[in-house]
ModelCIF file with pLDDT and N, C-alpha, C, O atoms, coordinates in Angstrom:
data_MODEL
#
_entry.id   MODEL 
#
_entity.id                         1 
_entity.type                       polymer 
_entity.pdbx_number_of_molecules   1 
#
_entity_poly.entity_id                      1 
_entity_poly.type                           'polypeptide(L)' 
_entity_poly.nstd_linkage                   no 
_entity_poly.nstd_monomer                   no 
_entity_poly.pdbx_seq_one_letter_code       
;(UNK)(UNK)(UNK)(UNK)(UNK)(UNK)(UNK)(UNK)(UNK)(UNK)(UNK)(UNK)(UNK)(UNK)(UNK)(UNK)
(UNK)(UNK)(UNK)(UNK)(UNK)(UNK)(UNK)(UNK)(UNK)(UNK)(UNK)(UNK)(UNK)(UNK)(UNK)(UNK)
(UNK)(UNK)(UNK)(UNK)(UNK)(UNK)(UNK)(UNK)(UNK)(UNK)(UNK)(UNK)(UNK)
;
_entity_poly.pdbx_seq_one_letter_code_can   XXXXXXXXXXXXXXXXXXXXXXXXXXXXXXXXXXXXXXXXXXXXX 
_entity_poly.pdbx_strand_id                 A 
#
loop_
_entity_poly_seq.entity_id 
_entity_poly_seq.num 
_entity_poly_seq.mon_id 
_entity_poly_seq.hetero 
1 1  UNK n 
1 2  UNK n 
1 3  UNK n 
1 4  UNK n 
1 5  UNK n 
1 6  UNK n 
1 7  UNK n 
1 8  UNK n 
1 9  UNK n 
1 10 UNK n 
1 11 UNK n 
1 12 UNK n 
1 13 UNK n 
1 14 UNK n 
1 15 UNK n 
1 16 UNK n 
1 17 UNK n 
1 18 UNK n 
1 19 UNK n 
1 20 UNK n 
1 21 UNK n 
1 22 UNK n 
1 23 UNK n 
1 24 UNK n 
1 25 UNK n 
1 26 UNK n 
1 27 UNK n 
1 28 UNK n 
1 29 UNK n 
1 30 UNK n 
1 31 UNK n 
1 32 UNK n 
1 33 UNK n 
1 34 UNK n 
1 35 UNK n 
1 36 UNK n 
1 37 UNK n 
1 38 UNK n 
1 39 UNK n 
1 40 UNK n 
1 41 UNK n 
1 42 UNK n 
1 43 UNK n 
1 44 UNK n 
1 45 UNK n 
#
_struct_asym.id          A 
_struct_asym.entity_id   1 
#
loop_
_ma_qa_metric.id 
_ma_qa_metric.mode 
_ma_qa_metric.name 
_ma_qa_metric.software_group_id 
_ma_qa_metric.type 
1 global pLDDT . pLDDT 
2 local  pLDDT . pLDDT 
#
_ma_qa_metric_global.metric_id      1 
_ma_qa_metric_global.metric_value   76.07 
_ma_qa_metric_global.model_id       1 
_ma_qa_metric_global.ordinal_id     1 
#
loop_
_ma_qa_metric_local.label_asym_id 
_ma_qa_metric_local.label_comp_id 
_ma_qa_metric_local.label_seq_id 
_ma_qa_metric_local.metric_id 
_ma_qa_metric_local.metric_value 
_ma_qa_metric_local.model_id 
_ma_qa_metric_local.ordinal_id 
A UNK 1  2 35.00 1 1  
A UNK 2  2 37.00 1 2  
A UNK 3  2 39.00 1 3  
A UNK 4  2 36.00 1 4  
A UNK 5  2 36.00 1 5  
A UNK 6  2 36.00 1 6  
A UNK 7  2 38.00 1 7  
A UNK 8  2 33.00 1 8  
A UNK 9  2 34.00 1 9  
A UNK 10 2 36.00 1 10 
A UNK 11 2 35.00 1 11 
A UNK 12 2 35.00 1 12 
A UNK 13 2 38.00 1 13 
A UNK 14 2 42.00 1 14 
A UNK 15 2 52.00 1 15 
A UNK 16 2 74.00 1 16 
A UNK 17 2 94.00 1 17 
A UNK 18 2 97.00 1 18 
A UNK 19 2 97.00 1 19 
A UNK 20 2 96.00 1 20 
A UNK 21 2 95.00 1 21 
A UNK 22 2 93.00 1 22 
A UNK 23 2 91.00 1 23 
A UNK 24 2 96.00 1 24 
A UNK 25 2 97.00 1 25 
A UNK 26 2 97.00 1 26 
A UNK 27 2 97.00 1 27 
A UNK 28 2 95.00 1 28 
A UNK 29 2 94.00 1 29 
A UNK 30 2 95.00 1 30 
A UNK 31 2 96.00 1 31 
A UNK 32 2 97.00 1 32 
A UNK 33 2 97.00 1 33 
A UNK 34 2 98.00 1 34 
A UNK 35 2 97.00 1 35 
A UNK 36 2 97.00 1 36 
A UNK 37 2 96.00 1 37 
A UNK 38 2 95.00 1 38 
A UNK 39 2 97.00 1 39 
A UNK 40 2 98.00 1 40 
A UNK 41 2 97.00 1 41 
A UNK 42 2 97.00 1 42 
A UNK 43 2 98.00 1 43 
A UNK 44 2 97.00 1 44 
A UNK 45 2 96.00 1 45 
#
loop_
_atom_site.group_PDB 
_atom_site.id 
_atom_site.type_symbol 
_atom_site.label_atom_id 
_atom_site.label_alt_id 
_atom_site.label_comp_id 
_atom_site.label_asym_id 
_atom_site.label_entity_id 
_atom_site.label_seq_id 
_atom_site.pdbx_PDB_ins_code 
_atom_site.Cartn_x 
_atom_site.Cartn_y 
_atom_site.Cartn_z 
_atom_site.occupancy 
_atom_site.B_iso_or_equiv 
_atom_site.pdbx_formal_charge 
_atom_site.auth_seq_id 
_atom_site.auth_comp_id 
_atom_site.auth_asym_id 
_atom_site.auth_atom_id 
_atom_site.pdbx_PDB_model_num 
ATOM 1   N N  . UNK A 1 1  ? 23.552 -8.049  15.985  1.00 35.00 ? 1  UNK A N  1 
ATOM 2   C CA . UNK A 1 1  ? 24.393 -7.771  14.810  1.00 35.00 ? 1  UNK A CA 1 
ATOM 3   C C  . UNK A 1 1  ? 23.732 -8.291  13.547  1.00 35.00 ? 1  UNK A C  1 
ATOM 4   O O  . UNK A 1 1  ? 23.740 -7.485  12.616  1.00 35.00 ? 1  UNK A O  1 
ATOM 5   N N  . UNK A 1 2  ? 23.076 -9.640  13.281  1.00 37.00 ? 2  UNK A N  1 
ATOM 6   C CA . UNK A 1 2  ? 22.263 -10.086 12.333  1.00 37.00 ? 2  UNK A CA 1 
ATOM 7   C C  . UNK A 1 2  ? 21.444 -9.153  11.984  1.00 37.00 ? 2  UNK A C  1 
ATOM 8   O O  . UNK A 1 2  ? 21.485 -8.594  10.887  1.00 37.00 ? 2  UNK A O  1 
ATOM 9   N N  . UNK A 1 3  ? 20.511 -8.868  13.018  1.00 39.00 ? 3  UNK A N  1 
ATOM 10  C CA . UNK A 1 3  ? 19.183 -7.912  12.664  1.00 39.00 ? 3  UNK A CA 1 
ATOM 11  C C  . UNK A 1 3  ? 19.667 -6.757  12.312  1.00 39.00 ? 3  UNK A C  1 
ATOM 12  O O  . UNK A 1 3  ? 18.927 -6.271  11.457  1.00 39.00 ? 3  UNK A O  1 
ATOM 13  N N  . UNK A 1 4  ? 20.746 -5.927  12.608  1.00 36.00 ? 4  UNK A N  1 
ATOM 14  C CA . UNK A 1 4  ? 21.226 -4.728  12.300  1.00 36.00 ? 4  UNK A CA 1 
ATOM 15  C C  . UNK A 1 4  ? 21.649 -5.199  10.519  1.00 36.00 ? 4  UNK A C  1 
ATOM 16  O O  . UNK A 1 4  ? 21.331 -4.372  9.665   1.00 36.00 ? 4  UNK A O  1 
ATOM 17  N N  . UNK A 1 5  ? 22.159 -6.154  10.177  1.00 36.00 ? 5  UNK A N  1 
ATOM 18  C CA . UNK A 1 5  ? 23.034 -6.289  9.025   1.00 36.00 ? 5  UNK A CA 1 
ATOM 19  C C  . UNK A 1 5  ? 21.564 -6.627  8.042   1.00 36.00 ? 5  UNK A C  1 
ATOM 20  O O  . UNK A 1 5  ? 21.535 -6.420  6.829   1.00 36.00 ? 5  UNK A O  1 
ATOM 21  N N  . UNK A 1 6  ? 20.533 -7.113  8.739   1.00 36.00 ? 6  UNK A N  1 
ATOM 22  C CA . UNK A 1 6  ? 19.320 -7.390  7.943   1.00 36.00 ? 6  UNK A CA 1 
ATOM 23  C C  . UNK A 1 6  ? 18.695 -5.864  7.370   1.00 36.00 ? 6  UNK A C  1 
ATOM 24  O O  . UNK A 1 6  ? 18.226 -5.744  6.238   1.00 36.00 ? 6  UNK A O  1 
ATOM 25  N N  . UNK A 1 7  ? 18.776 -4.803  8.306   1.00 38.00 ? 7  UNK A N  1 
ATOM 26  C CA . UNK A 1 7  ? 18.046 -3.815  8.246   1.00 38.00 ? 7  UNK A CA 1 
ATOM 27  C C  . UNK A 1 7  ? 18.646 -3.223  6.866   1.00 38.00 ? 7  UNK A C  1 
ATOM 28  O O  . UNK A 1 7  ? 18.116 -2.956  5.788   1.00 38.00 ? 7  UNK A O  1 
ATOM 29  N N  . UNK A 1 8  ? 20.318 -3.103  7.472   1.00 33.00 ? 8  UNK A N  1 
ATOM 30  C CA . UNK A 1 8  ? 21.000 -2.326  6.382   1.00 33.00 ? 8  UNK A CA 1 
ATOM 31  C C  . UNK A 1 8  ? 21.017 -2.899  4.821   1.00 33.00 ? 8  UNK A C  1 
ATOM 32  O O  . UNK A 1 8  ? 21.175 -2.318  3.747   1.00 33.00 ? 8  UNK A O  1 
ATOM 33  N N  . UNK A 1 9  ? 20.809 -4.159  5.130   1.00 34.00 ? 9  UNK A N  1 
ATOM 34  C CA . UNK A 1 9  ? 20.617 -4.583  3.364   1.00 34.00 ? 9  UNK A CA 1 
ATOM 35  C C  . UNK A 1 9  ? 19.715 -4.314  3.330   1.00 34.00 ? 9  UNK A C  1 
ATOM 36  O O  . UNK A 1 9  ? 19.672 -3.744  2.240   1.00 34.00 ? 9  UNK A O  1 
ATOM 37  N N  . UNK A 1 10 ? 17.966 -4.213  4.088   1.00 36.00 ? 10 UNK A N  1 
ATOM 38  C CA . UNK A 1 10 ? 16.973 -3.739  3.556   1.00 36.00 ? 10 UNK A CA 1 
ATOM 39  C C  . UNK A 1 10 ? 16.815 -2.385  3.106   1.00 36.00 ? 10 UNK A C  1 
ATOM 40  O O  . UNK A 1 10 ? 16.099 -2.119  2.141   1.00 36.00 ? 10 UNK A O  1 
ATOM 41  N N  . UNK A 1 11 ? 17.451 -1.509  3.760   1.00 35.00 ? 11 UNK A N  1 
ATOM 42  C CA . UNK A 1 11 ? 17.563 0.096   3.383   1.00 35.00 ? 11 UNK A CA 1 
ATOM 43  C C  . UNK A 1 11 ? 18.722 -0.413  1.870   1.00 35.00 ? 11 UNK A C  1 
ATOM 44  O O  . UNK A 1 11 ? 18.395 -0.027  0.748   1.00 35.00 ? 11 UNK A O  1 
ATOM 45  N N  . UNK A 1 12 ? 19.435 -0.887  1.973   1.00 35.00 ? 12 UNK A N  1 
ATOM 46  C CA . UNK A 1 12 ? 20.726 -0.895  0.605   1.00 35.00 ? 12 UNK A CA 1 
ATOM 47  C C  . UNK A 1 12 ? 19.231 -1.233  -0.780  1.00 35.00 ? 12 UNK A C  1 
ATOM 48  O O  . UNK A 1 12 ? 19.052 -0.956  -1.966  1.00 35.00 ? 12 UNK A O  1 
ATOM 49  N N  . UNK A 1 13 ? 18.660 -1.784  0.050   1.00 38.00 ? 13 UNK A N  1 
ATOM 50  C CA . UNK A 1 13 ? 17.694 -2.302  -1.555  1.00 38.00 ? 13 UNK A CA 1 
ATOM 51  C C  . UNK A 1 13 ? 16.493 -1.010  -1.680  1.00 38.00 ? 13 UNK A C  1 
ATOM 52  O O  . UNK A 1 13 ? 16.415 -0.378  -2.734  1.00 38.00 ? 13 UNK A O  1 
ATOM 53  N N  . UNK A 1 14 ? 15.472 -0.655  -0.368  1.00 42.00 ? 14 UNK A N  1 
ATOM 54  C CA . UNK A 1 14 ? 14.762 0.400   -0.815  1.00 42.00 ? 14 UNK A CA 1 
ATOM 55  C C  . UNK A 1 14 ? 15.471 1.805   -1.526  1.00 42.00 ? 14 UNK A C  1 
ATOM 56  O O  . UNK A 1 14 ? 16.490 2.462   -1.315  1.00 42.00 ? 14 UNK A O  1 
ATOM 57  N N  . UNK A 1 15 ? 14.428 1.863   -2.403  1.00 52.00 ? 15 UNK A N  1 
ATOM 58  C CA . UNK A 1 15 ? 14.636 3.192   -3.375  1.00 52.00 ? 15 UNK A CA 1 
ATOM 59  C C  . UNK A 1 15 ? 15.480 2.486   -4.849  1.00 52.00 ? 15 UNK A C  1 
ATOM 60  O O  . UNK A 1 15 ? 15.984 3.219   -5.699  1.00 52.00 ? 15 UNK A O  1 
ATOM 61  N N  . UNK A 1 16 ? 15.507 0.982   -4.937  1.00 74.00 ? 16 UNK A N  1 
ATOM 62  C CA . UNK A 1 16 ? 16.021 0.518   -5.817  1.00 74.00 ? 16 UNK A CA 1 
ATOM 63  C C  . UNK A 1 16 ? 14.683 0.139   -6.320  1.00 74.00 ? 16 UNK A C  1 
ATOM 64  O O  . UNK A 1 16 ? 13.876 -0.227  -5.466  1.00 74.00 ? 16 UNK A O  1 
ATOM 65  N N  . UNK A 1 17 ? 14.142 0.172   -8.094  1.00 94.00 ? 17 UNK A N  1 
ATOM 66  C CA . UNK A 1 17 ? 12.791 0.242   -8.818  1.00 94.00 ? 17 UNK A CA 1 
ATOM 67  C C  . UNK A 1 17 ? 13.577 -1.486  -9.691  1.00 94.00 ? 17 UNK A C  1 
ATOM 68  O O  . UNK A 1 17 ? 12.982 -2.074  -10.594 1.00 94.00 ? 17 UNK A O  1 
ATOM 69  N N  . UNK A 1 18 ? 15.063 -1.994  -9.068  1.00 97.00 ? 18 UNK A N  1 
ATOM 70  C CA . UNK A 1 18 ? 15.108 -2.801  -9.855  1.00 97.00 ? 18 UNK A CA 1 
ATOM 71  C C  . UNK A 1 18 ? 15.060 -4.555  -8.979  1.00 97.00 ? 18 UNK A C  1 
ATOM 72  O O  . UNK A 1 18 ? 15.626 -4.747  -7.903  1.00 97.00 ? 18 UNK A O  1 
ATOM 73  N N  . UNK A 1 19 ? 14.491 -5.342  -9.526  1.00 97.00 ? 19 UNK A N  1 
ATOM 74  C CA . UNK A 1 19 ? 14.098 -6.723  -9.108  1.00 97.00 ? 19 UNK A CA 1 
ATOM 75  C C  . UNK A 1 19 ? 14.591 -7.770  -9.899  1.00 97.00 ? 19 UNK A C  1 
ATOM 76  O O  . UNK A 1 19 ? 14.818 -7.977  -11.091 1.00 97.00 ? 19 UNK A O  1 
ATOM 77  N N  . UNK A 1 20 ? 14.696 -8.474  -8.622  1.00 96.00 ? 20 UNK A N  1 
ATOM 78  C CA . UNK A 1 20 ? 15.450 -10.194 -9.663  1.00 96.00 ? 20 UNK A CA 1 
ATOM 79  C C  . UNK A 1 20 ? 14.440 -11.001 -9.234  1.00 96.00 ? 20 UNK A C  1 
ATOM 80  O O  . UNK A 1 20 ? 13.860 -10.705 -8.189  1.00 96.00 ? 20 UNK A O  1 
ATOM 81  N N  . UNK A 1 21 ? 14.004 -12.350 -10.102 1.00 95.00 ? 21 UNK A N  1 
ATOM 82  C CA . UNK A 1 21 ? 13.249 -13.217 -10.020 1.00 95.00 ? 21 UNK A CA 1 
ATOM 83  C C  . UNK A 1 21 ? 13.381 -14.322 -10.395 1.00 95.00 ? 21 UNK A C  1 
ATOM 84  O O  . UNK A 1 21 ? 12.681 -14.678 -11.343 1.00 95.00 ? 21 UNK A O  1 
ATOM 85  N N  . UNK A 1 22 ? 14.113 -15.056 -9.928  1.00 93.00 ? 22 UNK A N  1 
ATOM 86  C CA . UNK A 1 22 ? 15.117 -16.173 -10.214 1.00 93.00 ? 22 UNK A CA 1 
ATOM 87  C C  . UNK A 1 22 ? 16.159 -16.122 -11.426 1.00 93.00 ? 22 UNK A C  1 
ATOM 88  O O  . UNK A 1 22 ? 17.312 -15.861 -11.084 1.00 93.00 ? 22 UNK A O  1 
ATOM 89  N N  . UNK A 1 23 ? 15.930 -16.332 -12.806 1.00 91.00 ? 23 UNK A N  1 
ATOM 90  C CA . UNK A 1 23 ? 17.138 -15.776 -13.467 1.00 91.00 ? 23 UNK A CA 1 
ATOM 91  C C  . UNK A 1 23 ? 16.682 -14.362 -14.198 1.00 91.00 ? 23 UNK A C  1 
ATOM 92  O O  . UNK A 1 23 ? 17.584 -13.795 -14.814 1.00 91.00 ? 23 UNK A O  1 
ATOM 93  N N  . UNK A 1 24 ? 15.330 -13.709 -14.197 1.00 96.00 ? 24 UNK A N  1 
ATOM 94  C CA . UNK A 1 24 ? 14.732 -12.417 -14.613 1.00 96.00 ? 24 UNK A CA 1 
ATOM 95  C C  . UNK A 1 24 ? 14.982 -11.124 -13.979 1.00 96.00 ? 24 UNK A C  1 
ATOM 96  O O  . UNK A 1 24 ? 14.578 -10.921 -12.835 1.00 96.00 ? 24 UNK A O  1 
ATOM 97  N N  . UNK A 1 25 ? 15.659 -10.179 -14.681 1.00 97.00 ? 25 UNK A N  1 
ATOM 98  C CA . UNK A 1 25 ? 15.517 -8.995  -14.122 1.00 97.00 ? 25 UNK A CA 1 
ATOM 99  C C  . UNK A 1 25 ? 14.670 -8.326  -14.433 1.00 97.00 ? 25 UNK A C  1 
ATOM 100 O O  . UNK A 1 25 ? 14.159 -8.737  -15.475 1.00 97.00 ? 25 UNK A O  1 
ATOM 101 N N  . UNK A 1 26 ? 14.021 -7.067  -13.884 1.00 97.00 ? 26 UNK A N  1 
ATOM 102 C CA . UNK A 1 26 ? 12.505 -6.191  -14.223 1.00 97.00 ? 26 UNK A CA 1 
ATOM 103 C C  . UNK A 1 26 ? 13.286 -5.182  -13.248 1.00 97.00 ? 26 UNK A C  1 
ATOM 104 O O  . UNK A 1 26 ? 14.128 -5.268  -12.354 1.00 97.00 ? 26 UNK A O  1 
ATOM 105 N N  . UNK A 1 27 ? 12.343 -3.894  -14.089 1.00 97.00 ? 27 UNK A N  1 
ATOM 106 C CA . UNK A 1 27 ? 12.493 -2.415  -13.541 1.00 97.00 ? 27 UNK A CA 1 
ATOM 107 C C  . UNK A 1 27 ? 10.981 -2.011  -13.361 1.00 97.00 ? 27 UNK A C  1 
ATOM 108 O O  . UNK A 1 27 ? 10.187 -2.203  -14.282 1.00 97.00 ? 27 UNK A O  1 
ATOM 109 N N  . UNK A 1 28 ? 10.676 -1.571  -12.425 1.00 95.00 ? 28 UNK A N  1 
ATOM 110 C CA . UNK A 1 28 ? 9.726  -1.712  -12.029 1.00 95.00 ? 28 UNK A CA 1 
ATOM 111 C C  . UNK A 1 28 ? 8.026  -2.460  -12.669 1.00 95.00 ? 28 UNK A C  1 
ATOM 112 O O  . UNK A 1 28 ? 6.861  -2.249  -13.005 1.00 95.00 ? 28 UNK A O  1 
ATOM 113 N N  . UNK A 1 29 ? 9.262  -3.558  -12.435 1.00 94.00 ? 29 UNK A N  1 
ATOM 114 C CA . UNK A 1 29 ? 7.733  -4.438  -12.982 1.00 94.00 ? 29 UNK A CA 1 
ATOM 115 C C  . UNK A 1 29 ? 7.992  -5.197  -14.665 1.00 94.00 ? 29 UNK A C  1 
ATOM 116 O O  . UNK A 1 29 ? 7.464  -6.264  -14.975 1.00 94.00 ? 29 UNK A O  1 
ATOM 117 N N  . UNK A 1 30 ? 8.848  -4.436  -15.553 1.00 95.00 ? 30 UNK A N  1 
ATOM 118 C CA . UNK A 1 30 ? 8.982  -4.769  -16.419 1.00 95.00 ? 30 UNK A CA 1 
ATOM 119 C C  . UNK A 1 30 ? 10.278 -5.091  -16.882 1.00 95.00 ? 30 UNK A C  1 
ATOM 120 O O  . UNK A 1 30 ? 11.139 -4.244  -17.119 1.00 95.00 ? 30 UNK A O  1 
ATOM 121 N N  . UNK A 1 31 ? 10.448 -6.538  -17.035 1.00 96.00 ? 31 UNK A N  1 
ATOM 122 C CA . UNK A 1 31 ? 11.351 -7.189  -17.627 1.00 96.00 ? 31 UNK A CA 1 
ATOM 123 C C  . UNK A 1 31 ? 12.202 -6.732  -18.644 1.00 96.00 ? 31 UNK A C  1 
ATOM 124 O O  . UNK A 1 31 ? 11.811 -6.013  -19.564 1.00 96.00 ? 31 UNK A O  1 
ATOM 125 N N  . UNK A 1 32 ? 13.973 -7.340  -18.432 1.00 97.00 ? 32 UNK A N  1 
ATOM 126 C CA . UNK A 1 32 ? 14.360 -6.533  -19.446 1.00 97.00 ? 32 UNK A CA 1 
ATOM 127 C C  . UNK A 1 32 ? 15.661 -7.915  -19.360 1.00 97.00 ? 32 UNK A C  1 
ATOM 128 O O  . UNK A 1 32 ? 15.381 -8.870  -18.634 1.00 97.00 ? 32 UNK A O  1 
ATOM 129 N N  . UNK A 1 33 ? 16.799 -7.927  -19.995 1.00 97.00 ? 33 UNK A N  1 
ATOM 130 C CA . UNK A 1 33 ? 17.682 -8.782  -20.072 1.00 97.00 ? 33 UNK A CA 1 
ATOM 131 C C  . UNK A 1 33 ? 19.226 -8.514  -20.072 1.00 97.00 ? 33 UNK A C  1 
ATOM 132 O O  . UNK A 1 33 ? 19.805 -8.789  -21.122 1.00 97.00 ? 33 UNK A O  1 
ATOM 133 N N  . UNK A 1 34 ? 19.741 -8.168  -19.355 1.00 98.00 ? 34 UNK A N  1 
ATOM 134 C CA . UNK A 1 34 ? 20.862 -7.104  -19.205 1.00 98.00 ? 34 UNK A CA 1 
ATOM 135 C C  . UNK A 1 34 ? 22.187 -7.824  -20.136 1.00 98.00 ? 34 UNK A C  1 
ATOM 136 O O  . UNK A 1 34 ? 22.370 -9.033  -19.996 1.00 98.00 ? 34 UNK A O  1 
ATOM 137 N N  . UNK A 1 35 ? 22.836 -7.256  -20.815 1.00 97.00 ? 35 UNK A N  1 
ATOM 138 C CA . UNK A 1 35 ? 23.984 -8.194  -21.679 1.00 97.00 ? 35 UNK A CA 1 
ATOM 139 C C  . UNK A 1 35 ? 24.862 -9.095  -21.013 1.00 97.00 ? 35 UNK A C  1 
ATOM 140 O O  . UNK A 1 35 ? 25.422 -10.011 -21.615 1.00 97.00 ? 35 UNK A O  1 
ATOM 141 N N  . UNK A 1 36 ? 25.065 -8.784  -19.300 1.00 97.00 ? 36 UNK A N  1 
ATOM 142 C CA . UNK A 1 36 ? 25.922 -9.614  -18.705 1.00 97.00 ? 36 UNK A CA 1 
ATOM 143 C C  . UNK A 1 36 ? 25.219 -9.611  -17.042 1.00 97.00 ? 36 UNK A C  1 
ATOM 144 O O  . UNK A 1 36 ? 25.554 -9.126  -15.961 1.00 97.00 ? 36 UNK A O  1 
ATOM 145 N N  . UNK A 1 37 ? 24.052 -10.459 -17.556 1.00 96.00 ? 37 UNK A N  1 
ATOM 146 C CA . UNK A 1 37 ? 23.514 -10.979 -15.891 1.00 96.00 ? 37 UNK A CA 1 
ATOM 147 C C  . UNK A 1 37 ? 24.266 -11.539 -14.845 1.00 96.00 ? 37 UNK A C  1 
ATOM 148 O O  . UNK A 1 37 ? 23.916 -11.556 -13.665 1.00 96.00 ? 37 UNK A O  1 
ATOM 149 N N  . UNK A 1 38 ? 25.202 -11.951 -15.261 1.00 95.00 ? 38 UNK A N  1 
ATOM 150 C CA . UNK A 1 38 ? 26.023 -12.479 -13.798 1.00 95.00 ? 38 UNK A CA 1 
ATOM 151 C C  . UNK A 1 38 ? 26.759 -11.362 -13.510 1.00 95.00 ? 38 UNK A C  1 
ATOM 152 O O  . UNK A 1 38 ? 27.563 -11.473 -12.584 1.00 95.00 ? 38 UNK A O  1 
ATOM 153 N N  . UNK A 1 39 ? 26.684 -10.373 -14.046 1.00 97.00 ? 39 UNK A N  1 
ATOM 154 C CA . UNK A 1 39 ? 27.691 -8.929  -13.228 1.00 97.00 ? 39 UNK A CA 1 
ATOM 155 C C  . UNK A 1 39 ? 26.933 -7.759  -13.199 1.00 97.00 ? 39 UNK A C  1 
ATOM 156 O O  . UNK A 1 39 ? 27.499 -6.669  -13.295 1.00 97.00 ? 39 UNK A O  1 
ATOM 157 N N  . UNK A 1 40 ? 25.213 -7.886  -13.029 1.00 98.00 ? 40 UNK A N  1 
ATOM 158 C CA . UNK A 1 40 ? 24.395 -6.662  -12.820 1.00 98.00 ? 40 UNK A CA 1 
ATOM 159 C C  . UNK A 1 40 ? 23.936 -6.531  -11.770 1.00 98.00 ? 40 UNK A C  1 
ATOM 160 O O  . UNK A 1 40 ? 23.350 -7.379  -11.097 1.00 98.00 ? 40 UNK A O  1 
ATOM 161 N N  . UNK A 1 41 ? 24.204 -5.220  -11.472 1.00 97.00 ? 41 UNK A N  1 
ATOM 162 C CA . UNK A 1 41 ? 23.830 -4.602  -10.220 1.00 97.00 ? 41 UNK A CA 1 
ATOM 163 C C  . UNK A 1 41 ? 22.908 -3.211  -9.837  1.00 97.00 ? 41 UNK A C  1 
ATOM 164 O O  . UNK A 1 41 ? 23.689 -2.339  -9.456  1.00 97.00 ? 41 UNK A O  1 
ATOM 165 N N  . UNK A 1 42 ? 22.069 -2.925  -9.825  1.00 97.00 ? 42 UNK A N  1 
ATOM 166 C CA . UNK A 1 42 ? 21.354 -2.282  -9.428  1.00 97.00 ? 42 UNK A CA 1 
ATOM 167 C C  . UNK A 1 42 ? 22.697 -0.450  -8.852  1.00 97.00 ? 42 UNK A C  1 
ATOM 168 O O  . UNK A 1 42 ? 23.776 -0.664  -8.300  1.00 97.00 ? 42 UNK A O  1 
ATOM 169 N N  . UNK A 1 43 ? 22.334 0.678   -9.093  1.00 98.00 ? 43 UNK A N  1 
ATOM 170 C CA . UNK A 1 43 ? 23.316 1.436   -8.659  1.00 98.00 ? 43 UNK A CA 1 
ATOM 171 C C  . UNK A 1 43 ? 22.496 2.376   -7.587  1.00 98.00 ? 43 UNK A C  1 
ATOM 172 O O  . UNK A 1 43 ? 22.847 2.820   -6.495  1.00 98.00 ? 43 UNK A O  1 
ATOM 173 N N  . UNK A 1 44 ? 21.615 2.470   -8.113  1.00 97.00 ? 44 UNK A N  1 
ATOM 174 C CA . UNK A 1 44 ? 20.048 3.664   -7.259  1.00 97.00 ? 44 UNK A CA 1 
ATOM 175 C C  . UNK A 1 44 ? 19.018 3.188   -7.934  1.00 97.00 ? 44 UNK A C  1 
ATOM 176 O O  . UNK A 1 44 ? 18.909 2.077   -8.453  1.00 97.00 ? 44 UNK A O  1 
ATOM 177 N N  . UNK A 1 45 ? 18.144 4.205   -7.908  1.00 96.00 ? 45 UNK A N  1 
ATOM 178 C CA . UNK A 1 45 ? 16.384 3.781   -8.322  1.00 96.00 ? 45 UNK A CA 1 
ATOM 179 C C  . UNK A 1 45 ? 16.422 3.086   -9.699  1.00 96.00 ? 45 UNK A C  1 
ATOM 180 O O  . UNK A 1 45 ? 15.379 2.693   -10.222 1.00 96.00 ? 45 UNK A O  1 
#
Protein backbone atom coordinates (compact mmCIF):
# COMPACT_ATOMS: atom_id res chain seq x y z
CA UNK A 1 0.00 0.00 0.00
CA UNK A 2 3.04 2.50 0.76
CA UNK A 3 4.73 1.71 -2.53
CA UNK A 4 1.45 1.94 -4.44
CA UNK A 5 0.68 5.49 -2.63
CA UNK A 6 4.51 6.36 -3.50
CA UNK A 7 3.96 5.62 -7.20
CA UNK A 8 0.71 7.57 -7.37
CA UNK A 9 2.19 10.75 -5.93
CA UNK A 10 5.01 10.17 -8.33
CA UNK A 11 2.70 10.04 -11.45
CA UNK A 12 0.45 13.15 -9.46
CA UNK A 13 3.85 15.17 -9.88
CA UNK A 14 5.16 13.94 -13.51
CA UNK A 15 4.05 16.21 -16.34
CA UNK A 16 4.14 19.00 -13.65
CA UNK A 17 7.21 21.73 -15.25
CA UNK A 18 6.62 23.24 -11.64
CA UNK A 19 9.32 22.78 -8.56
CA UNK A 20 9.76 23.77 -4.95
CA UNK A 21 13.13 24.22 -3.35
CA UNK A 22 12.86 24.85 0.08
CA UNK A 23 10.99 28.21 0.27
CA UNK A 24 11.58 28.83 -3.93
CA UNK A 25 9.27 28.09 -6.52
CA UNK A 26 10.63 27.67 -10.38
CA UNK A 27 8.86 26.64 -13.63
CA UNK A 28 10.93 24.85 -15.34
CA UNK A 29 13.99 25.89 -13.97
CA UNK A 30 13.14 29.43 -13.52
CA UNK A 31 12.22 31.05 -10.45
CA UNK A 32 9.30 33.04 -9.86
CA UNK A 33 7.44 34.15 -6.43
CA UNK A 34 3.82 33.39 -6.34
CA UNK A 35 1.64 36.21 -4.24
CA UNK A 36 0.50 33.55 -1.74
CA UNK A 37 3.18 30.69 -1.31
CA UNK A 38 1.60 28.96 1.42
CA UNK A 39 -1.55 28.20 -0.86
CA UNK A 40 0.30 27.31 -4.33
CA UNK A 41 -0.24 24.49 -6.08
CA UNK A 42 0.84 23.28 -9.17
CA UNK A 43 -2.65 22.33 -11.44
CA UNK A 44 -0.84 20.47 -14.73
CA UNK A 45 2.37 21.21 -16.65
Amino acid sequence: VILLGLLLGLAGCDGSSYTKKGLQWSYDGTPFKPEDPKTFRALDK
